[in-house]
N, C-alpha and C. Protein backbone atom coordinates (compact mmCIF):
# COMPACT_ATOMS: atom_id res chain seq x y z
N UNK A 1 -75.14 -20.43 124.57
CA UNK A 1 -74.12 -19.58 125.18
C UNK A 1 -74.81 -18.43 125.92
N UNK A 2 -74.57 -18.11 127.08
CA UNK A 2 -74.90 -17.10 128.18
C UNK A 2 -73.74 -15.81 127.78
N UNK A 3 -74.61 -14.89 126.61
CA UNK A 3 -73.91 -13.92 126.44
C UNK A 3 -73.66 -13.02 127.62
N UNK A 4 -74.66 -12.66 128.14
CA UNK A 4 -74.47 -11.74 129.41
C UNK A 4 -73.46 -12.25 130.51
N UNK A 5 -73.16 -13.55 130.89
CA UNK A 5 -72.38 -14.14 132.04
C UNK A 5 -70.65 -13.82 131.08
N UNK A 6 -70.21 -14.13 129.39
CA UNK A 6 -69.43 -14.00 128.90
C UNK A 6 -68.88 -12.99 129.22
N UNK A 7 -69.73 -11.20 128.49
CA UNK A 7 -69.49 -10.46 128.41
C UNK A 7 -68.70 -9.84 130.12
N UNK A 8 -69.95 -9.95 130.92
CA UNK A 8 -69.76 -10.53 132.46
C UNK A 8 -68.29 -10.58 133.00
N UNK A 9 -67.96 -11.64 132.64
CA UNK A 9 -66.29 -12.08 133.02
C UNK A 9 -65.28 -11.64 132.20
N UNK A 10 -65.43 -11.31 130.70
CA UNK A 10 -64.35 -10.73 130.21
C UNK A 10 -64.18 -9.09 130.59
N UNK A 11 -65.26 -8.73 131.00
CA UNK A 11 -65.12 -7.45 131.78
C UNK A 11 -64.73 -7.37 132.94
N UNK A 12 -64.74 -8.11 133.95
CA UNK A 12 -63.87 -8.46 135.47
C UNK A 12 -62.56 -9.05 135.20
N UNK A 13 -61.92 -9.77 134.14
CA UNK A 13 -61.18 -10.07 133.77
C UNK A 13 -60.64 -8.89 133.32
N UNK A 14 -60.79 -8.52 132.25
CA UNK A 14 -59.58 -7.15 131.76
C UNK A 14 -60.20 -6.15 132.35
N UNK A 15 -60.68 -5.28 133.23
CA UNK A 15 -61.18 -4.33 134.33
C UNK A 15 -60.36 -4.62 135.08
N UNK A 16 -60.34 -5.97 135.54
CA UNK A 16 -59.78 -6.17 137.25
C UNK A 16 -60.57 -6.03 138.24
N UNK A 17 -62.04 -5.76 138.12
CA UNK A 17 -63.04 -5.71 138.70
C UNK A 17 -63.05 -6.84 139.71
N UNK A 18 -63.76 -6.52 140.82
CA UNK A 18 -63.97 -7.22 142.07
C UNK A 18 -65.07 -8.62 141.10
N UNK A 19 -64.82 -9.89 141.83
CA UNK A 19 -65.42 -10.80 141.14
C UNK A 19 -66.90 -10.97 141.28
N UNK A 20 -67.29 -10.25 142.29
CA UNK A 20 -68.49 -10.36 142.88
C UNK A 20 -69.57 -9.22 142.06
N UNK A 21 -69.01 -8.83 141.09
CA UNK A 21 -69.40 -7.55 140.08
C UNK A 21 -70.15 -7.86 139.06
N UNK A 22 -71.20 -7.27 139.42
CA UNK A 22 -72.78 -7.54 138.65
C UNK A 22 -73.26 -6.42 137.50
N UNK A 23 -73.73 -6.97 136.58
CA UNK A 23 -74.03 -5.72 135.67
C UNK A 23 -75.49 -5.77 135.15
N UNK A 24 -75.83 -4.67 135.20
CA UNK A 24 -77.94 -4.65 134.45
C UNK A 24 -77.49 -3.99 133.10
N UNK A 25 -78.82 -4.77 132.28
CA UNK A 25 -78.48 -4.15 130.51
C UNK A 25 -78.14 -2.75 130.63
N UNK A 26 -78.76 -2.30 131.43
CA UNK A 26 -78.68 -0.15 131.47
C UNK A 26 -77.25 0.63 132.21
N UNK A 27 -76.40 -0.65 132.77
CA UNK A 27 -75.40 -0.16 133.45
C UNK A 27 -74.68 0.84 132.87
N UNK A 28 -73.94 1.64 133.14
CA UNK A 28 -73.07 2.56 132.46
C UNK A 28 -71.69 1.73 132.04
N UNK A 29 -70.75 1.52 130.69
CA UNK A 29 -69.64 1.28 131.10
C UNK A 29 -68.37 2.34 130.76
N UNK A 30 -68.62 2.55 129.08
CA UNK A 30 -67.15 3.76 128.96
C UNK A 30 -67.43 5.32 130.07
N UNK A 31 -66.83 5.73 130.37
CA UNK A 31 -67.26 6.93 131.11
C UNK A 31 -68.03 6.91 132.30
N UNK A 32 -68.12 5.78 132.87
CA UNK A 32 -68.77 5.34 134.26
C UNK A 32 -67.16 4.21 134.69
N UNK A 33 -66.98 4.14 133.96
CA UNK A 33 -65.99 2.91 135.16
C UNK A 33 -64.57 3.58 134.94
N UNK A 34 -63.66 3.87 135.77
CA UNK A 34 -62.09 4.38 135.19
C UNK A 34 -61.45 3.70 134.70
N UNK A 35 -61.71 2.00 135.12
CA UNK A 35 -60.69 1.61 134.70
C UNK A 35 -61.14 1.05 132.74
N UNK A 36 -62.24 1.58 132.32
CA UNK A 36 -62.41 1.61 131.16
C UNK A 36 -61.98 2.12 130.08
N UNK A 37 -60.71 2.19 129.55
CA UNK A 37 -60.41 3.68 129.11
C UNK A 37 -60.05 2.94 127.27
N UNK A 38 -59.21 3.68 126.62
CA UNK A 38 -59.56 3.31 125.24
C UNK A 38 -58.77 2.14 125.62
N UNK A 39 -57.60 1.83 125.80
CA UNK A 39 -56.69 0.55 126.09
C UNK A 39 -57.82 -0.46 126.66
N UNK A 40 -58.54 -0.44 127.46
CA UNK A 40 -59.19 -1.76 127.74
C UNK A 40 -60.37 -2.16 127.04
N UNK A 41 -60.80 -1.33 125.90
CA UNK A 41 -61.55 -1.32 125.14
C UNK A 41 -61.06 -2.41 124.29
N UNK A 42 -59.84 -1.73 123.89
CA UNK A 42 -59.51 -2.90 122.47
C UNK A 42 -59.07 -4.55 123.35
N UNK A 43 -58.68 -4.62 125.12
CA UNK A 43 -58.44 -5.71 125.26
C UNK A 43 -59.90 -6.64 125.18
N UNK A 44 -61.29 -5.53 126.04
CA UNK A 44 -62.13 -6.66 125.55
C UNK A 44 -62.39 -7.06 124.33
N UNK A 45 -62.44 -6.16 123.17
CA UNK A 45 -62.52 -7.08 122.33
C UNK A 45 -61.85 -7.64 121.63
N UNK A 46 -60.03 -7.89 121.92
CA UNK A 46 -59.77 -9.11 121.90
C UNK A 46 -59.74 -10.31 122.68
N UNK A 47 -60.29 -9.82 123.85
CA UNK A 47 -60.89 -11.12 124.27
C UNK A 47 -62.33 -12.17 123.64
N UNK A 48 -63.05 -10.95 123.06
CA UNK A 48 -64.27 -11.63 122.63
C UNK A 48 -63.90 -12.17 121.36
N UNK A 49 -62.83 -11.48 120.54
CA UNK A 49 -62.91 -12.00 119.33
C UNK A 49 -62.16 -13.81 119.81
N UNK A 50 -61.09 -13.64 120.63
CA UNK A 50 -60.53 -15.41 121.16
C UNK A 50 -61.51 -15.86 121.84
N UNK A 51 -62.66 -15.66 122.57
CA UNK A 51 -63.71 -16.41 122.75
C UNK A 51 -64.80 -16.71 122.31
N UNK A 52 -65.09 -16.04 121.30
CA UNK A 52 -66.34 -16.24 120.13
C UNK A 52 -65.41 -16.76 118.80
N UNK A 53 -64.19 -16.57 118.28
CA UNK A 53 -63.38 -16.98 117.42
C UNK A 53 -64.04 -16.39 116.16
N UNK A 54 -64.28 -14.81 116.00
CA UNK A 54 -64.56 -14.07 115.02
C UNK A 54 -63.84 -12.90 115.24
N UNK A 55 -64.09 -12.27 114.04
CA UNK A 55 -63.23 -10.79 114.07
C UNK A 55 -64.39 -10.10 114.06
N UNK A 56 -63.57 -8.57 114.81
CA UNK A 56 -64.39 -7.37 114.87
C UNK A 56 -63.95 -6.50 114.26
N UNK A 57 -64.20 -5.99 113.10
CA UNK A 57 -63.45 -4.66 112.18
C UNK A 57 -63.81 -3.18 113.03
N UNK A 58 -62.85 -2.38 112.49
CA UNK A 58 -62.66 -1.11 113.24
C UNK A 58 -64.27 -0.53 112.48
N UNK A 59 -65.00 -0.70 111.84
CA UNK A 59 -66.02 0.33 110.98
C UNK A 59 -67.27 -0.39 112.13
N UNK A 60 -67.13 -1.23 112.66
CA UNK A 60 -68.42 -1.93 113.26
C UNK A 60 -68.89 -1.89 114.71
N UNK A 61 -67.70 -1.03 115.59
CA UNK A 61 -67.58 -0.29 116.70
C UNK A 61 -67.69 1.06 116.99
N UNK A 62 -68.47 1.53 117.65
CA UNK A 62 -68.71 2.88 118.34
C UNK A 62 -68.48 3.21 119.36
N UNK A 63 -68.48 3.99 119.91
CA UNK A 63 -68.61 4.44 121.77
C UNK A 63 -69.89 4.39 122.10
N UNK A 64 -70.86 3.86 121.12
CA UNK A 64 -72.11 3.41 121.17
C UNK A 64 -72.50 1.77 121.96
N UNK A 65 -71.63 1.22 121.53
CA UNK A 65 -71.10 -0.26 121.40
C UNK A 65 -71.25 -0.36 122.72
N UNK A 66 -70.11 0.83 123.31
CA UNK A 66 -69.67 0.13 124.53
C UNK A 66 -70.32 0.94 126.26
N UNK A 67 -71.22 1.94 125.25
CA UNK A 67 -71.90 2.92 126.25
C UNK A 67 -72.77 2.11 127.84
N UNK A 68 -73.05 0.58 127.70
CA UNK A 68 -73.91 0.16 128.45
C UNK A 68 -73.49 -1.07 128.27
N UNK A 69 -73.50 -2.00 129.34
CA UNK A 69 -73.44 -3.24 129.16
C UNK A 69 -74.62 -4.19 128.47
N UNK A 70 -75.76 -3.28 128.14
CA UNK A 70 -76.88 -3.79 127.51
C UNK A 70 -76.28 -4.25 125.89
N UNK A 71 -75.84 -2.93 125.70
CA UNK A 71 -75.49 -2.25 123.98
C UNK A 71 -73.96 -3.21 123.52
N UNK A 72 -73.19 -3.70 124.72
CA UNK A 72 -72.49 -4.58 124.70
C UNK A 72 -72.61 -6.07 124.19
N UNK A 73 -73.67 -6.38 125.03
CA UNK A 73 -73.91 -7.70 124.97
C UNK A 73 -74.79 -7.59 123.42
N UNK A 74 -75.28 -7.10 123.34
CA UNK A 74 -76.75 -6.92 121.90
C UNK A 74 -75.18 -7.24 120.52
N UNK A 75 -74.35 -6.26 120.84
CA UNK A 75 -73.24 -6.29 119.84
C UNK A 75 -72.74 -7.72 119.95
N UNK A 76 -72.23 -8.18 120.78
CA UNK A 76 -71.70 -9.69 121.37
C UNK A 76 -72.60 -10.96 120.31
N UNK A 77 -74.26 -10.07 120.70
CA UNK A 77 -74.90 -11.32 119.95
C UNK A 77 -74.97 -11.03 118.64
N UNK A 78 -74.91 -10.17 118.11
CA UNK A 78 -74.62 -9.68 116.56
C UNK A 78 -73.65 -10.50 116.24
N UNK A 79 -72.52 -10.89 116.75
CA UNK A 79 -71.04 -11.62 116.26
C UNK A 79 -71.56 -13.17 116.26
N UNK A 80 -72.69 -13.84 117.19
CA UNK A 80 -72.59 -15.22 116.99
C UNK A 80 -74.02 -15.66 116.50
């Protein structure tokens, strides 16, 4: 599984991001993108939890988590 291409599309997907939208491990995401806000937080990760088919408990998320698309994906691979 191509965590980075996952993470990738479920973020252009619930963003609404242009499709052509590329991300480096160091990218910025909470507080760099607007349309990031706490609401699309919890949609990606119910998107990841219906596409990895695991749960994510509230104690195992930070604003750490979601600070970088690097710190994203690293979490992503923690779940599989």
């Amino acid at each position: 599984m191509n965590v980075a291409a996952l993470v990738t599309e479920i973020l252009i997907n619930v963003l609404q991001l242009p499709e052509d939208t590329q991300f480096s491990s160091d990218s910025a995401l909470l507080g760099a993108i607007p349309e990031f806000d706490s609401m699309a937080v919890v949609s990606v990760l119910t998107a990841l939890e219906e596409n990895l088919g695991c749960a994510v408990d509230d104690d195992e998320i930070s604003a750490e988590t979601f600070e970088t698309f690097g710190s994203l994906c690293a979490f992503v691979e923690s779940k599989i």
